[in-house]
Every structure is written in structure tokens, then in C-alpha cells.
C-alpha atoms as a PDB file:
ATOM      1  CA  UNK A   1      61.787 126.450 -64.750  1.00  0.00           C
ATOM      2  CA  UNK A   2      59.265 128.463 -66.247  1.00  0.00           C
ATOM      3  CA  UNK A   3      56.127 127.556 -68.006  1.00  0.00           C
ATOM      4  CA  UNK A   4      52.851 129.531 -69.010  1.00  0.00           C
ATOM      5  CA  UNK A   5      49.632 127.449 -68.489  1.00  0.00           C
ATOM      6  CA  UNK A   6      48.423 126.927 -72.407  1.00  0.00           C
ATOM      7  CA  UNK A   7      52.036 125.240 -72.555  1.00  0.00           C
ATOM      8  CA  UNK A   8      51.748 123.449 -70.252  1.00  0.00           C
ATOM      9  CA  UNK A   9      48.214 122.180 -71.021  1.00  0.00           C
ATOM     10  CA  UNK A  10      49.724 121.617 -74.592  1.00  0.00           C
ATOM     11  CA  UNK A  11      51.858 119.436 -72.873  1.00  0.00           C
ATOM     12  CA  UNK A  12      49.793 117.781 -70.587  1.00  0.00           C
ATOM     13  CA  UNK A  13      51.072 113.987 -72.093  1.00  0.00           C
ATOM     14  CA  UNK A  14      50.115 114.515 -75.558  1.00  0.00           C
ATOM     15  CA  UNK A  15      46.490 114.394 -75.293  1.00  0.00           C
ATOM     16  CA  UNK A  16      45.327 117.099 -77.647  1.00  0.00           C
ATOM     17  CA  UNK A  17      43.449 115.017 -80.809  1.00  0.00           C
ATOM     18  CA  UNK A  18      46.269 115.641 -82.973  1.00  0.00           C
ATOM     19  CA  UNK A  19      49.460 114.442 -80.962  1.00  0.00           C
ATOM     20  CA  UNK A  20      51.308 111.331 -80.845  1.00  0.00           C
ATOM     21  CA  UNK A  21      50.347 109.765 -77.347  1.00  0.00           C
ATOM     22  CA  UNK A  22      52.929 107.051 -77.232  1.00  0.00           C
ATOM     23  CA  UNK A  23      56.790 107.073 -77.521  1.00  0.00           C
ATOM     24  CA  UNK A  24      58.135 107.339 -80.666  1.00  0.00           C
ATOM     25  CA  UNK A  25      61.537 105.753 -81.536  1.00  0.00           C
ATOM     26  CA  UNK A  26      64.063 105.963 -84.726  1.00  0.00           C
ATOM     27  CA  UNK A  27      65.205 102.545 -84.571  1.00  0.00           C
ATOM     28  CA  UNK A  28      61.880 100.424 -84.897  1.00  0.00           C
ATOM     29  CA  UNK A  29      63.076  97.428 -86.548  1.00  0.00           C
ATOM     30  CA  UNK A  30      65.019  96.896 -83.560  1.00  0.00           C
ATOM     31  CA  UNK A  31      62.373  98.470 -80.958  1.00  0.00           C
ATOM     32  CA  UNK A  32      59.046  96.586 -83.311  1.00  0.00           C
ATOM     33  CA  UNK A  33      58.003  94.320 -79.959  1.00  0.00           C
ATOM     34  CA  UNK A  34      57.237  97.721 -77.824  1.00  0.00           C
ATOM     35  CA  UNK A  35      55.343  98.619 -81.289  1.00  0.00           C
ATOM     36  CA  UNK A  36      53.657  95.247 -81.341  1.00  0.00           C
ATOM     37  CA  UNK A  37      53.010  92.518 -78.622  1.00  0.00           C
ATOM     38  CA  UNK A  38      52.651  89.688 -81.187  1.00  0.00           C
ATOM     39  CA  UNK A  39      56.571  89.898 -82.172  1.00  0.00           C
ATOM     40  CA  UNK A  40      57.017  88.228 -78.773  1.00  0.00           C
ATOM     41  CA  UNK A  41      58.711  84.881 -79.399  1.00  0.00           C
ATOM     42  CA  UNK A  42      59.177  85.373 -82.903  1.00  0.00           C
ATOM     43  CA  UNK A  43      62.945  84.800 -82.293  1.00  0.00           C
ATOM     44  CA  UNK A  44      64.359  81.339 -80.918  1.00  0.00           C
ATOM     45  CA  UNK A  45      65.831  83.712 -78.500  1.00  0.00           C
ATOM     46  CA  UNK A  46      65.117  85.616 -75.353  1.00  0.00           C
ATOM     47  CA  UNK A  47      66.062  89.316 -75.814  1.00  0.00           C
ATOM     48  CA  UNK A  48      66.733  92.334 -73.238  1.00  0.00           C
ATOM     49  CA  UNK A  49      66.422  95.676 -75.256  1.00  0.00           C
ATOM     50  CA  UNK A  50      66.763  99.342 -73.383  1.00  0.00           C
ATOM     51  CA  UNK A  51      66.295 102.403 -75.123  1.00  0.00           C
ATOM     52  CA  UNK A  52      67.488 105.973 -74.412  1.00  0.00           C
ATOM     53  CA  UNK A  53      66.006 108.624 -76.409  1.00  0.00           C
ATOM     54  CA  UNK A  54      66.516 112.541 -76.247  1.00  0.00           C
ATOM     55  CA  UNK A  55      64.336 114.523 -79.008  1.00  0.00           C
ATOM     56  CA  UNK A  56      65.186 117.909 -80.114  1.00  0.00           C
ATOM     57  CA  UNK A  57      68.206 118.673 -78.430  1.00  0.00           C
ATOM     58  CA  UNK A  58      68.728 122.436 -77.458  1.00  0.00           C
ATOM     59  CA  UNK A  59      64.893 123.130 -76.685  1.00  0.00           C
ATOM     60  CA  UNK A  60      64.200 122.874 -72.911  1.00  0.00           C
ATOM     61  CA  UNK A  61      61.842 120.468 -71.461  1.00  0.00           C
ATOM     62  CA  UNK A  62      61.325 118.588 -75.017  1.00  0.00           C
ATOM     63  CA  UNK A  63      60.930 115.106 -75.092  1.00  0.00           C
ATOM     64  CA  UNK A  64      62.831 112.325 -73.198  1.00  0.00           C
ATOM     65  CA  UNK A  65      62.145 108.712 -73.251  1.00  0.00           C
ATOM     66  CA  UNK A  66      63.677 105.794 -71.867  1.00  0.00           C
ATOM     67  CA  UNK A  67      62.482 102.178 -72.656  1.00  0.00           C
ATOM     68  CA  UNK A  68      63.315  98.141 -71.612  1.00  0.00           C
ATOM     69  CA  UNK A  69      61.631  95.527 -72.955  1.00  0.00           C
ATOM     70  CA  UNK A  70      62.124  91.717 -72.568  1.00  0.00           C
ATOM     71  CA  UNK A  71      60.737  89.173 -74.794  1.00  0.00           C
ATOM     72  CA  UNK A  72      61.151  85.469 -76.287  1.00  0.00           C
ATOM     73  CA  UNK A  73      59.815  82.067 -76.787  1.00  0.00           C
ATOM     74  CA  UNK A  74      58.515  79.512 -74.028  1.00  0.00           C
ATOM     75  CA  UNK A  75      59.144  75.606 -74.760  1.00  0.00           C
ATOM     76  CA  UNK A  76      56.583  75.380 -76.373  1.00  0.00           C
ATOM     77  CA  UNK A  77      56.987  77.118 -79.599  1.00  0.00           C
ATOM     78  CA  UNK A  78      53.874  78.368 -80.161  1.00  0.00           C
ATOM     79  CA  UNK A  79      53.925  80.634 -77.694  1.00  0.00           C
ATOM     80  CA  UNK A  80      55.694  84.019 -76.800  1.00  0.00           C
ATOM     81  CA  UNK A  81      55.995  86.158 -73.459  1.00  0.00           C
ATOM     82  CA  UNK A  82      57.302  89.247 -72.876  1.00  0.00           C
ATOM     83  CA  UNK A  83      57.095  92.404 -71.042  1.00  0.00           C
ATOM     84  CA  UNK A  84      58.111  96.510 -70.997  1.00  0.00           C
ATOM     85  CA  UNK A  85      58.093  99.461 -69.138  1.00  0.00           C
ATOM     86  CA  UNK A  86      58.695 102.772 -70.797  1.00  0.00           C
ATOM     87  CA  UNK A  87      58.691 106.434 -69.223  1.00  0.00           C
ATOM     88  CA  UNK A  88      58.258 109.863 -71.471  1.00  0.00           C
ATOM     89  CA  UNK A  89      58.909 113.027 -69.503  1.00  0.00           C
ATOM     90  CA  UNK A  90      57.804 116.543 -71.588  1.00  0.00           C
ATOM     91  CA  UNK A  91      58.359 119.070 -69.661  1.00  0.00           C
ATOM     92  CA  UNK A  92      56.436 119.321 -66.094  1.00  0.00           C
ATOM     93  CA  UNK A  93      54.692 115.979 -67.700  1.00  0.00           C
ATOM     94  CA  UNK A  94      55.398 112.699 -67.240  1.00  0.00           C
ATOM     95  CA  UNK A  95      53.869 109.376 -69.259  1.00  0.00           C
ATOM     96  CA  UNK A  96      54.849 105.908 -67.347  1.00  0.00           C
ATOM     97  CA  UNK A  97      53.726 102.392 -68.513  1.00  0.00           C
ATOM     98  CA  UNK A  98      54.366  98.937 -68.144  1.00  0.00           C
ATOM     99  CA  UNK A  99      53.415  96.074 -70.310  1.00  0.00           C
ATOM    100  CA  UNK A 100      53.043  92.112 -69.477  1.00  0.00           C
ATOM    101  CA  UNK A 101      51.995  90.779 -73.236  1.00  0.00           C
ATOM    102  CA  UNK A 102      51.393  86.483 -74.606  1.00  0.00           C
ATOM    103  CA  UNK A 103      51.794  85.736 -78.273  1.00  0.00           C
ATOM    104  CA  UNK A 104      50.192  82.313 -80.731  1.00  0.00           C
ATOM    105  CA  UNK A 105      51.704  81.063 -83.550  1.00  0.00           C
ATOM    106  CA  UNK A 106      50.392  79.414 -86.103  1.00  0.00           C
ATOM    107  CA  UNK A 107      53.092  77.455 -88.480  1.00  0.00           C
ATOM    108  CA  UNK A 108      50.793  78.008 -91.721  1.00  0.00           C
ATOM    109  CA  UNK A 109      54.025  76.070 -93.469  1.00  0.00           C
ATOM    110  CA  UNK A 110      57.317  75.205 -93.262  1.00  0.00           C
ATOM    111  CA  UNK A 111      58.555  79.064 -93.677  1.00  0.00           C
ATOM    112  CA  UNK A 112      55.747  81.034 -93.066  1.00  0.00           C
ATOM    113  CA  UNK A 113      54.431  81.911 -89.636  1.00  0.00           C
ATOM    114  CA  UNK A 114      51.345  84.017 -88.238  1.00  0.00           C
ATOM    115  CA  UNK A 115      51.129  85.005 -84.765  1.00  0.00           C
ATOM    116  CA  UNK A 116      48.478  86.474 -83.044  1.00  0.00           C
ATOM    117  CA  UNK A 117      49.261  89.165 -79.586  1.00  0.00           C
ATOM    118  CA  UNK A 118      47.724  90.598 -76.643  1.00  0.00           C
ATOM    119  CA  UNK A 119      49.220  92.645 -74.051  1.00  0.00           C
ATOM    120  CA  UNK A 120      47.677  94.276 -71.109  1.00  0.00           C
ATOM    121  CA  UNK A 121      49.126  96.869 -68.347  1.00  0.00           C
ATOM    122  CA  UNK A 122      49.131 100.029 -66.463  1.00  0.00           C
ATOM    123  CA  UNK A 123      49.666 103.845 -67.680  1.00  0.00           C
ATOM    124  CA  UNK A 124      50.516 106.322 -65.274  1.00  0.00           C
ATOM    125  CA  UNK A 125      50.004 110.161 -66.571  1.00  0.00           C
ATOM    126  CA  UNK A 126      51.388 113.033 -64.281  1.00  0.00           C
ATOM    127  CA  UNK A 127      51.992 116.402 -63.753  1.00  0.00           C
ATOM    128  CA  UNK A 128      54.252 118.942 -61.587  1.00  0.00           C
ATOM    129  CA  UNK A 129      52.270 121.945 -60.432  1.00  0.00           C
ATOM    130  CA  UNK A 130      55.520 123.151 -58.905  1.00  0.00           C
ATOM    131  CA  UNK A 131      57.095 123.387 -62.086  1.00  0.00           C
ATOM    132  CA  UNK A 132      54.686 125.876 -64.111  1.00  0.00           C
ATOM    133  CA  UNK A 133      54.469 129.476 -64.000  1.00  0.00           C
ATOM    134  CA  UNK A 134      50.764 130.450 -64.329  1.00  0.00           C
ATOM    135  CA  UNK A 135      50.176 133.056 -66.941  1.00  0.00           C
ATOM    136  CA  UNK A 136      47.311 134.766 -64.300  1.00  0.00           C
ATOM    137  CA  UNK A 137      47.487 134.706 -60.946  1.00  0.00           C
ATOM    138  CA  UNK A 138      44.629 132.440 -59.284  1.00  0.00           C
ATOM    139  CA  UNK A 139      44.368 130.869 -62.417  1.00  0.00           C
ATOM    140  CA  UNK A 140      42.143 127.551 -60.731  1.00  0.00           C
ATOM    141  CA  UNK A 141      43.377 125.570 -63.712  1.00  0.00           C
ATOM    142  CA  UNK A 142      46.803 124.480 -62.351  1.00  0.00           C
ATOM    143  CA  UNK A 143      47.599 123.747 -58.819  1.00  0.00           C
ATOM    144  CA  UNK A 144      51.336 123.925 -57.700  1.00  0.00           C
ATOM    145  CA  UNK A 145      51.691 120.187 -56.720  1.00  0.00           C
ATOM    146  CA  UNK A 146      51.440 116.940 -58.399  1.00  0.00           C
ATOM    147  CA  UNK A 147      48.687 115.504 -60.571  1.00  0.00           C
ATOM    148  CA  UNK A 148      48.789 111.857 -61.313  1.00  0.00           C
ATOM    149  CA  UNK A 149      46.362 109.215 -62.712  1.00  0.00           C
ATOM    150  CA  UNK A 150      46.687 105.387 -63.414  1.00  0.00           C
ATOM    151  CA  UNK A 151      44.857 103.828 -65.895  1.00  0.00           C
ATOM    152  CA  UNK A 152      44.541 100.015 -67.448  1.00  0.00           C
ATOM    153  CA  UNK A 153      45.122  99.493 -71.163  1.00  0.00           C
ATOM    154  CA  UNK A 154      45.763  97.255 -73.805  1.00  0.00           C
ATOM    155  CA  UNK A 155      47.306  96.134 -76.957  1.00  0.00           C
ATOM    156  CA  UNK A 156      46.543  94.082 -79.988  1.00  0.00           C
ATOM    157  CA  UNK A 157      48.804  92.910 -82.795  1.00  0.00           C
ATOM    158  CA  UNK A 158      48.934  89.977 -85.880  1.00  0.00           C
ATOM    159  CA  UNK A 159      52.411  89.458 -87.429  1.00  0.00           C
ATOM    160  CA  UNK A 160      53.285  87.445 -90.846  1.00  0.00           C
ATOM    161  CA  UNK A 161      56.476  86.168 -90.917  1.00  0.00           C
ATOM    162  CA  UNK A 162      59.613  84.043 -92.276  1.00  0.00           C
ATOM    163  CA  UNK A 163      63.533  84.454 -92.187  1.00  0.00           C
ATOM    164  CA  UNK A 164      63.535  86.770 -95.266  1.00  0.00           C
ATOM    165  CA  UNK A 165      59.956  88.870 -94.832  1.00  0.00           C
ATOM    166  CA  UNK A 166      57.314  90.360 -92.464  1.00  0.00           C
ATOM    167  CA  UNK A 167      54.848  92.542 -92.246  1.00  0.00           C
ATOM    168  CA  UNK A 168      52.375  93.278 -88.870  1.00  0.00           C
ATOM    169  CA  UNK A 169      49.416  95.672 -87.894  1.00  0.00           C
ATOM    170  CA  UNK A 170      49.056  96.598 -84.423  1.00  0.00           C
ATOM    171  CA  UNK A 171      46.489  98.853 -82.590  1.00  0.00           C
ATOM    172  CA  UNK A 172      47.313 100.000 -79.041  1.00  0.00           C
ATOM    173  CA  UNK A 173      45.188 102.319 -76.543  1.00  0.00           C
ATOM    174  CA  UNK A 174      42.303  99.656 -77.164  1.00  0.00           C
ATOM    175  CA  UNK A 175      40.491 100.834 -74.133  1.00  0.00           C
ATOM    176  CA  UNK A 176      40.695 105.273 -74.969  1.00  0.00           C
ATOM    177  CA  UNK A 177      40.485 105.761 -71.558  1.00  0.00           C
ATOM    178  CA  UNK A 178      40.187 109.192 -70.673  1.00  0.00           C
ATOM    179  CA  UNK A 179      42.615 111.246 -68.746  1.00  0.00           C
ATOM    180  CA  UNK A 180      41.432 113.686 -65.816  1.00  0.00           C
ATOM    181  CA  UNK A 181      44.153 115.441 -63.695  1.00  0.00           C
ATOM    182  CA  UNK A 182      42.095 118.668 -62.555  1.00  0.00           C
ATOM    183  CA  UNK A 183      38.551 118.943 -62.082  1.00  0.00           C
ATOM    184  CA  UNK A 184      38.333 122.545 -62.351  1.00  0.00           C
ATOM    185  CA  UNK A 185      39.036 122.278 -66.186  1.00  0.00           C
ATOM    186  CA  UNK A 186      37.258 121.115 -69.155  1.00  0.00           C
ATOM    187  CA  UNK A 187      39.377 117.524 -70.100  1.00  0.00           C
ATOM    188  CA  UNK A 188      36.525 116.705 -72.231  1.00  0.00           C
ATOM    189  CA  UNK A 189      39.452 115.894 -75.141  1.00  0.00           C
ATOM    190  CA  UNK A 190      42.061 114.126 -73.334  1.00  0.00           C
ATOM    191  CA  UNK A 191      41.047 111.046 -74.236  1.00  0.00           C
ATOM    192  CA  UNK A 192      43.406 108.459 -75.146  1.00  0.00           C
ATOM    193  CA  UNK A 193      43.210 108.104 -78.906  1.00  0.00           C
ATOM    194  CA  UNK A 194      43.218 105.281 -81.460  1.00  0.00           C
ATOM    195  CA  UNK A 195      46.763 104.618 -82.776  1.00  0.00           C
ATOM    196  CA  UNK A 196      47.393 101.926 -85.505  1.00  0.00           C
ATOM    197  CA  UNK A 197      50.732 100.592 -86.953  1.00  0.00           C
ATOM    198  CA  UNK A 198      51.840  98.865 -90.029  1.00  0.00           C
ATOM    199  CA  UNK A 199      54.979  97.685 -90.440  1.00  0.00           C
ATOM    200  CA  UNK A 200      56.922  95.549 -92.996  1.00  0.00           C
ATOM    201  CA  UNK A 201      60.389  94.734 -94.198  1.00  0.00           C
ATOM    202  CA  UNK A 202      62.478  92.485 -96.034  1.00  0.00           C
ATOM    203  CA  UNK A 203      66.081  90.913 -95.453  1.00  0.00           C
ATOM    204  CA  UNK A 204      68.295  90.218 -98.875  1.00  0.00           C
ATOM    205  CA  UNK A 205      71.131  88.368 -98.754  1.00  0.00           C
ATOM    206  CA  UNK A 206      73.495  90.169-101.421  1.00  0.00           C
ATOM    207  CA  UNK A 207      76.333  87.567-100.751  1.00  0.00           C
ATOM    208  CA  UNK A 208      78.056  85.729 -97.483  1.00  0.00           C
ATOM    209  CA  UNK A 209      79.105  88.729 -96.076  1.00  0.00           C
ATOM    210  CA  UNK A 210      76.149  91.621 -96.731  1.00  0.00           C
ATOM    211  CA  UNK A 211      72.265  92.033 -96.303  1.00  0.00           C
ATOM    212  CA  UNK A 212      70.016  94.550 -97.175  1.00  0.00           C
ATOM    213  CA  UNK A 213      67.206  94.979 -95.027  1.00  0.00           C
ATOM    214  CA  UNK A 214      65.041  97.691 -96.358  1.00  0.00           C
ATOM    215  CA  UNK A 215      61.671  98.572 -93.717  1.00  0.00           C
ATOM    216  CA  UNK A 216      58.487 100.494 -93.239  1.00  0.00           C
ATOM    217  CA  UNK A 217      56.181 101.567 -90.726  1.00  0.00           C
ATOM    218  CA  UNK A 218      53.064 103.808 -91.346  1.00  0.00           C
ATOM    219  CA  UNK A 219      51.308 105.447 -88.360  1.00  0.00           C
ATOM    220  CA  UNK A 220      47.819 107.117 -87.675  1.00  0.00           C
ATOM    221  CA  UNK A 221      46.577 108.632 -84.659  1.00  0.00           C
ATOM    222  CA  UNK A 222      42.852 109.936 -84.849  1.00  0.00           C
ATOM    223  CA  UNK A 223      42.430 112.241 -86.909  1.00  0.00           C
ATOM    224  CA  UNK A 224      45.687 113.554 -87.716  1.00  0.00           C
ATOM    225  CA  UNK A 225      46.946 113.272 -90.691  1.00  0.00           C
ATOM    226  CA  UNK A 226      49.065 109.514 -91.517  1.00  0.00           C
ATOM    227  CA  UNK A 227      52.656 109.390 -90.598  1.00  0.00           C
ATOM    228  CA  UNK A 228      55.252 106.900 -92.468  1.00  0.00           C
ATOM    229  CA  UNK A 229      58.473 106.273 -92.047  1.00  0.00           C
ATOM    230  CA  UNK A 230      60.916 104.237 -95.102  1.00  0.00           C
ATOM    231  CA  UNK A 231      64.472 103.180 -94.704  1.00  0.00           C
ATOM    232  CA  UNK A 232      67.174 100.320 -95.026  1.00  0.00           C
ATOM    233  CA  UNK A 233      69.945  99.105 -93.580  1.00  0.00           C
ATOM    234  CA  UNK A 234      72.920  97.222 -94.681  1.00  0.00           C
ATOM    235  CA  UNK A 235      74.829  94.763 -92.735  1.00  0.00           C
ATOM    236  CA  UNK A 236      77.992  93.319 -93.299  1.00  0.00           C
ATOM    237  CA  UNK A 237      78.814  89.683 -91.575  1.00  0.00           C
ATOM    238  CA  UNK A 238      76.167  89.830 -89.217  1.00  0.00           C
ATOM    239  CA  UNK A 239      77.935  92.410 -87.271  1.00  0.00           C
ATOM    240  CA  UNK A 240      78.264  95.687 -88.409  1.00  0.00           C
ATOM    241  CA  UNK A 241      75.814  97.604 -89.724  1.00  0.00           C
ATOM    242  CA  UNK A 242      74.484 101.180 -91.195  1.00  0.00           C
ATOM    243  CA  UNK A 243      71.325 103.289 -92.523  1.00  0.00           C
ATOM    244  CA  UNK A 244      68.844 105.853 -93.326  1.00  0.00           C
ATOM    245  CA  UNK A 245      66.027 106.601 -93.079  1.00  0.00           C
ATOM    246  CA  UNK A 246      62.641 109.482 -93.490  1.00  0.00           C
ATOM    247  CA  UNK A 247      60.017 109.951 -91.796  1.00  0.00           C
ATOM    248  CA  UNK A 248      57.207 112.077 -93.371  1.00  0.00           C
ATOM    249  CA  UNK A 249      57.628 116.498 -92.633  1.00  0.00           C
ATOM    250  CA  UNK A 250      59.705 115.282 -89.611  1.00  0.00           C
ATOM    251  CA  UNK A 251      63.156 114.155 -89.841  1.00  0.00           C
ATOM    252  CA  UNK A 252      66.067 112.271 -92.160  1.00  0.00           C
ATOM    253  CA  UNK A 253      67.686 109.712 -90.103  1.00  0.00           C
ATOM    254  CA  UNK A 254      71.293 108.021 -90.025  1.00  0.00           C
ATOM    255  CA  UNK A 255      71.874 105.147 -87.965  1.00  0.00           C
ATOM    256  CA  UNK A 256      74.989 102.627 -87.192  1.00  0.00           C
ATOM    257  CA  UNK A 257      75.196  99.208 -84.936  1.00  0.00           C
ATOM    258  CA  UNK A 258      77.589  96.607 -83.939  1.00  0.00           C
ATOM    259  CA  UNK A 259      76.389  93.064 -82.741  1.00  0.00           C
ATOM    260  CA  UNK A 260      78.627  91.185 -81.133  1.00  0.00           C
ATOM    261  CA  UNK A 261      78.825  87.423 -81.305  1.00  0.00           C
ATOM    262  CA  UNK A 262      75.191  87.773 -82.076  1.00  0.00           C
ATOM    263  CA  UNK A 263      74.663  88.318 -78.249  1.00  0.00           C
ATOM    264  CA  UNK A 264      75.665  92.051 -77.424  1.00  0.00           C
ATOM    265  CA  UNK A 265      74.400  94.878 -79.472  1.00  0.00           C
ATOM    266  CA  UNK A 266      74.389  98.598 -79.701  1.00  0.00           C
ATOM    267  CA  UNK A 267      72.560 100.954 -82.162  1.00  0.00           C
ATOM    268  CA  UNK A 268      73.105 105.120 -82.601  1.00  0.00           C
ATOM    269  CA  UNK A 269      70.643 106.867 -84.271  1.00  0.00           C
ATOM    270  CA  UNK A 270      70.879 110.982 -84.956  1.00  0.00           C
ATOM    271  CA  UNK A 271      67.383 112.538 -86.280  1.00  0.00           C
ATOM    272  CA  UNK A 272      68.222 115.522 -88.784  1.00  0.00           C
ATOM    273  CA  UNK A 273      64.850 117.686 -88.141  1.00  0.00           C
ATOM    274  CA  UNK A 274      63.553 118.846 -91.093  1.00  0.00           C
ATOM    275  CA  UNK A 275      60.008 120.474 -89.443  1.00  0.00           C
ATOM    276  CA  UNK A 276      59.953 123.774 -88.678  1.00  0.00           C
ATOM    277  CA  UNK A 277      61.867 123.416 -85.541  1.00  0.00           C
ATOM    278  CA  UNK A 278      64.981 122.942 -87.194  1.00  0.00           C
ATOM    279  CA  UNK A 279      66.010 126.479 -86.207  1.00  0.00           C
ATOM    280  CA  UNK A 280      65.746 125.310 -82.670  1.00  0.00           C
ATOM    281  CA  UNK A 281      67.280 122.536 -82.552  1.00  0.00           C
ATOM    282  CA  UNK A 282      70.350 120.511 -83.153  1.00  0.00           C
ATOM    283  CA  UNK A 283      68.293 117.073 -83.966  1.00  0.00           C
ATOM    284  CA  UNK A 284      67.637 114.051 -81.996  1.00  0.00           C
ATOM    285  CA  UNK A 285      70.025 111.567 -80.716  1.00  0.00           C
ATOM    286  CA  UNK A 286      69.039 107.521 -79.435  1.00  0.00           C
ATOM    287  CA  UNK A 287      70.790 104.636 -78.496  1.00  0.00           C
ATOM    288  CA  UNK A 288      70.023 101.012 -78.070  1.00  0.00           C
ATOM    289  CA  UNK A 289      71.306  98.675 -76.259  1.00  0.00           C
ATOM    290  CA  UNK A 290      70.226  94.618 -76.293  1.00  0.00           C
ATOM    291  CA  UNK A 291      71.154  91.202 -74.369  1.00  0.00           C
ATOM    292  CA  UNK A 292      70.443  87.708 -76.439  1.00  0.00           C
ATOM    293  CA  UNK A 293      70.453  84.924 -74.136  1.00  0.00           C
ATOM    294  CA  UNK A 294      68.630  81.085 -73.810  1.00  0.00           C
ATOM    295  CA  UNK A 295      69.464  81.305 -77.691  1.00  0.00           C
ATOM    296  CA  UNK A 296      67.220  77.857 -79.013  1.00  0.00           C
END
């Protein structure tokens, strides 16, 4: 495998101002506890979710991330626990977390609900040496081994919510730690940036046998530019279900499930790239799968 070093400094776990540090996935509403800790016992259930996702299919060493994520309520139901580990590999880089978060809710009536998340872990950043090509020989900047660093962070959300609505703001990367792999080089930018989210939806029950459940989620990372991303889905008895989605100069989105027995579930989605890597690539493809148990 072959890399010259500005790639692979390009690469080096996203860290350049203007890149998206953290995983990104195309089926949120189903993925939204990873996005924010204080969805953690929102559900009267406990839920297993693991996520495969492969970006960009048909460029070497692009994006691959793989997620699980367990959450739910405790007996008392004000609270929420959960945890996740996720792992991004770009390339000669690899990103690895893991995430132990604790959730409040307040019962502000007999619908609505606001709860109130922290979450705190570990992030692992990484690089193989052995698996770039330097552009000059004796180049200092890149050694041929590997480069790792482990880091604590943390995460804070607040999520409004009832059976038919929600909305929730979450900033992760609280602590913008920075990230030093090789002292021979100038890392005075890789500093973990500020990330927000914002995300709302709405379920509408159109009769006894379909639901609409149009979403958002807006993004900004210091200081590029914000990101959003609008869809819906429709779902017939609980069960089946399909939609689309866009996500700003990036990509058009389909996406199909099947729940079974309200306990088993799968989800496919397929990214159509509409950036200007289009020409390289054949799109993105991710699956979910999830586990309900110790329903309430």
C-alpha cells in the first residue's frame, strides 16, 4: 500500500480545522444515542445497536467505521445508562473510542420530557508508519512503525421529548485535546475541534397501519462551513419501513428496515455521492443492526 506523506498527514484522523473528526453515519435517527448521550433511557427499553459503515466504495483506504452502542432505562425512571465503542480506520489511520454515558429526566408533564446527558471516555488516535511511502527519502516526519495516543474526553447533550416529537443539541470533544503522534513535526493544528449537533423530528400517525417520521440534524465543526442533513421515513405496521434523505454538497440517501416483533431490526442505507468524488466512487453502503430486550 502506497501513500505519499501530505496524504497521509491529510489523513492523520481528521484533524485538519476543516474535517469532520467523529464518525459520521446515514441512519441517525436510529444511531441519535452515539450522537447524543442524553437519549440514554429515553426508551422503556434496553437497546443493543451495531453499525457497519463503508464510505466511498471503489477509492482505496477511504473511510470505514464500525460502531455498538448499548443503552436504556434503570428502575428508576429518571435515569438512563448506556455505553459505546466505535473504531474509524482511513487509510494508515485509525480513530478508536469508547463511551460510558448517565442521563436525568425531568417529567415537565404528562407527555413532555427533558433530559439532561453526560458521557465520559477514552479516544485512541493511531498511525502505521509501515504503511506510507514517504515522498523524500529521510523525510523525519514519518517513521515506519506505529504512532498511537490515548486521550480522555467528553460529551454533553439536552433532549426534549414525547411519543410524537423531539428535538436535542449535543456538543462532543468538550475537552479539544490536542493530538501529538511525532515530535519532529509541527501538530500545532491537530487539535480536537468543537462539534455541535441539532437534531429534531416528528412521528405522524397517517392511519393504523402507516407513520411518517420526517427528521433533521444540522452539524458544525469549527470553522467549516454548517452541514445539515433532512429526510423522512415511512413505516407501515410498525415493521417495515423506507426513506430518503440529503445531506448538504454530499450525498442523496435511500434507506429500507424491517423490525421484527419490535425486538430484531435491520436497516440498509446506500449514499448516492453527489461531491466531486462521484467520479470515483460507486457511493456508500451501511447497515444496522439492533437487539430490544428488558422491554418496560
Amino acid at each position: 500500500m502506497h501513500h505519499i506523506a501530505f496524504v497521509a498527514a491529510l489523513l492523520l484522523l481528521g484533524i485538519a480545522g476543516e474535517a469532520q473528526q467523529l464518525p459520521q453515519f446515514s441512519i441517525f435517527q436510529d444511531n441519535a444515542y452515539i450522537l447524543n448521550p442524553a437519549l440514554a433511557g429515553s426508551n422503556p427499553f434496553f437497546e443493543v445497536r451495531g453499525t457497519n459503515r463503508s464510505q466511498w466504495s471503489g477509492i482505496q483506504d477511504a473511510p470505514r467505521t464500525f460502531s455498538l452502542s448499548m443503552q436504556g432505562p434503570l428502575r428508576n425512571p429518571h435515569m438512563g445508562v448506556g455505553g459505546y465503542l466505535f473504531t474509524d480506520n482511513v487509510g494508515p489511520t485509525r480513530r478508536t473510542g469508547i463511551q460510558l454515558s448517565y442521563s436525568w429526566h425531568f417529567f415537565l408533564n404528562e407527555d413532555l420530557r427533558l433530559a439532561l446527558g453526560l458521557s465520559g471516555g477514552a479516544l485512541q488516535f493511531a498511525i502505521d508508519g509501515s504503511k506510507i511511502t514517504l515522498a523524500e527519502d529521510g523525510d523525519p516526519a514519518l517513521f515506519g512503525e506505529l504512532q498511537s495516543q490515548t486521550m480522555f474526553d467528553a460529551s454533553f447533550g439536552a433532549f426534549l421529548y414525547t411519543d410524537e416529537y423531539y428535538i436535542g443539541f449535543s456538543a462532543p470533544q468538550l475537552l479539544q485535546n490536542q493530538v501529538r503522534l511525532y515530535d519532529s513535526v509541527d501538530q500545532s493544528g491537530n487539535r480536537l475541534e468543537d462539534h455541535y449537533y441539532l437534531m429534531a423530528g416528528y412521528r405522524y400517525q397517517i392511519s393504523d397501519d402507516w407513520r411518517a417520521e420526517p427528521s433533521l440534524l444540522i452539524r458544525y465543526v469549527h470553522p467549516a462551513p454548517l452541514k445539515w442533513e433532512l429526510g423522512a421515513r415511512a413505516w407501515w405496521r410498525n415493521m417495515v419501513w423506507g426513506g430518503i434523505s440529503y445531506r448538504s454538497n454530499d450525498a442523496i440517501i435511500a434507506m429500507a428496515g424491517y423490525e421484527y416483533r419490535e425486538s430484531l431490526s435491520i436497516g440498509y442505507a446506500y449514499d448516492i455521492t453527489m461531491s466531486g468524488l462521484r467520479q470515483h466512487t460507486s457511493g456508500t453502503h451501511e447497515i444496522v443492526l439492533g437487539f430490544r430486550f428488558n422491554q418496560q
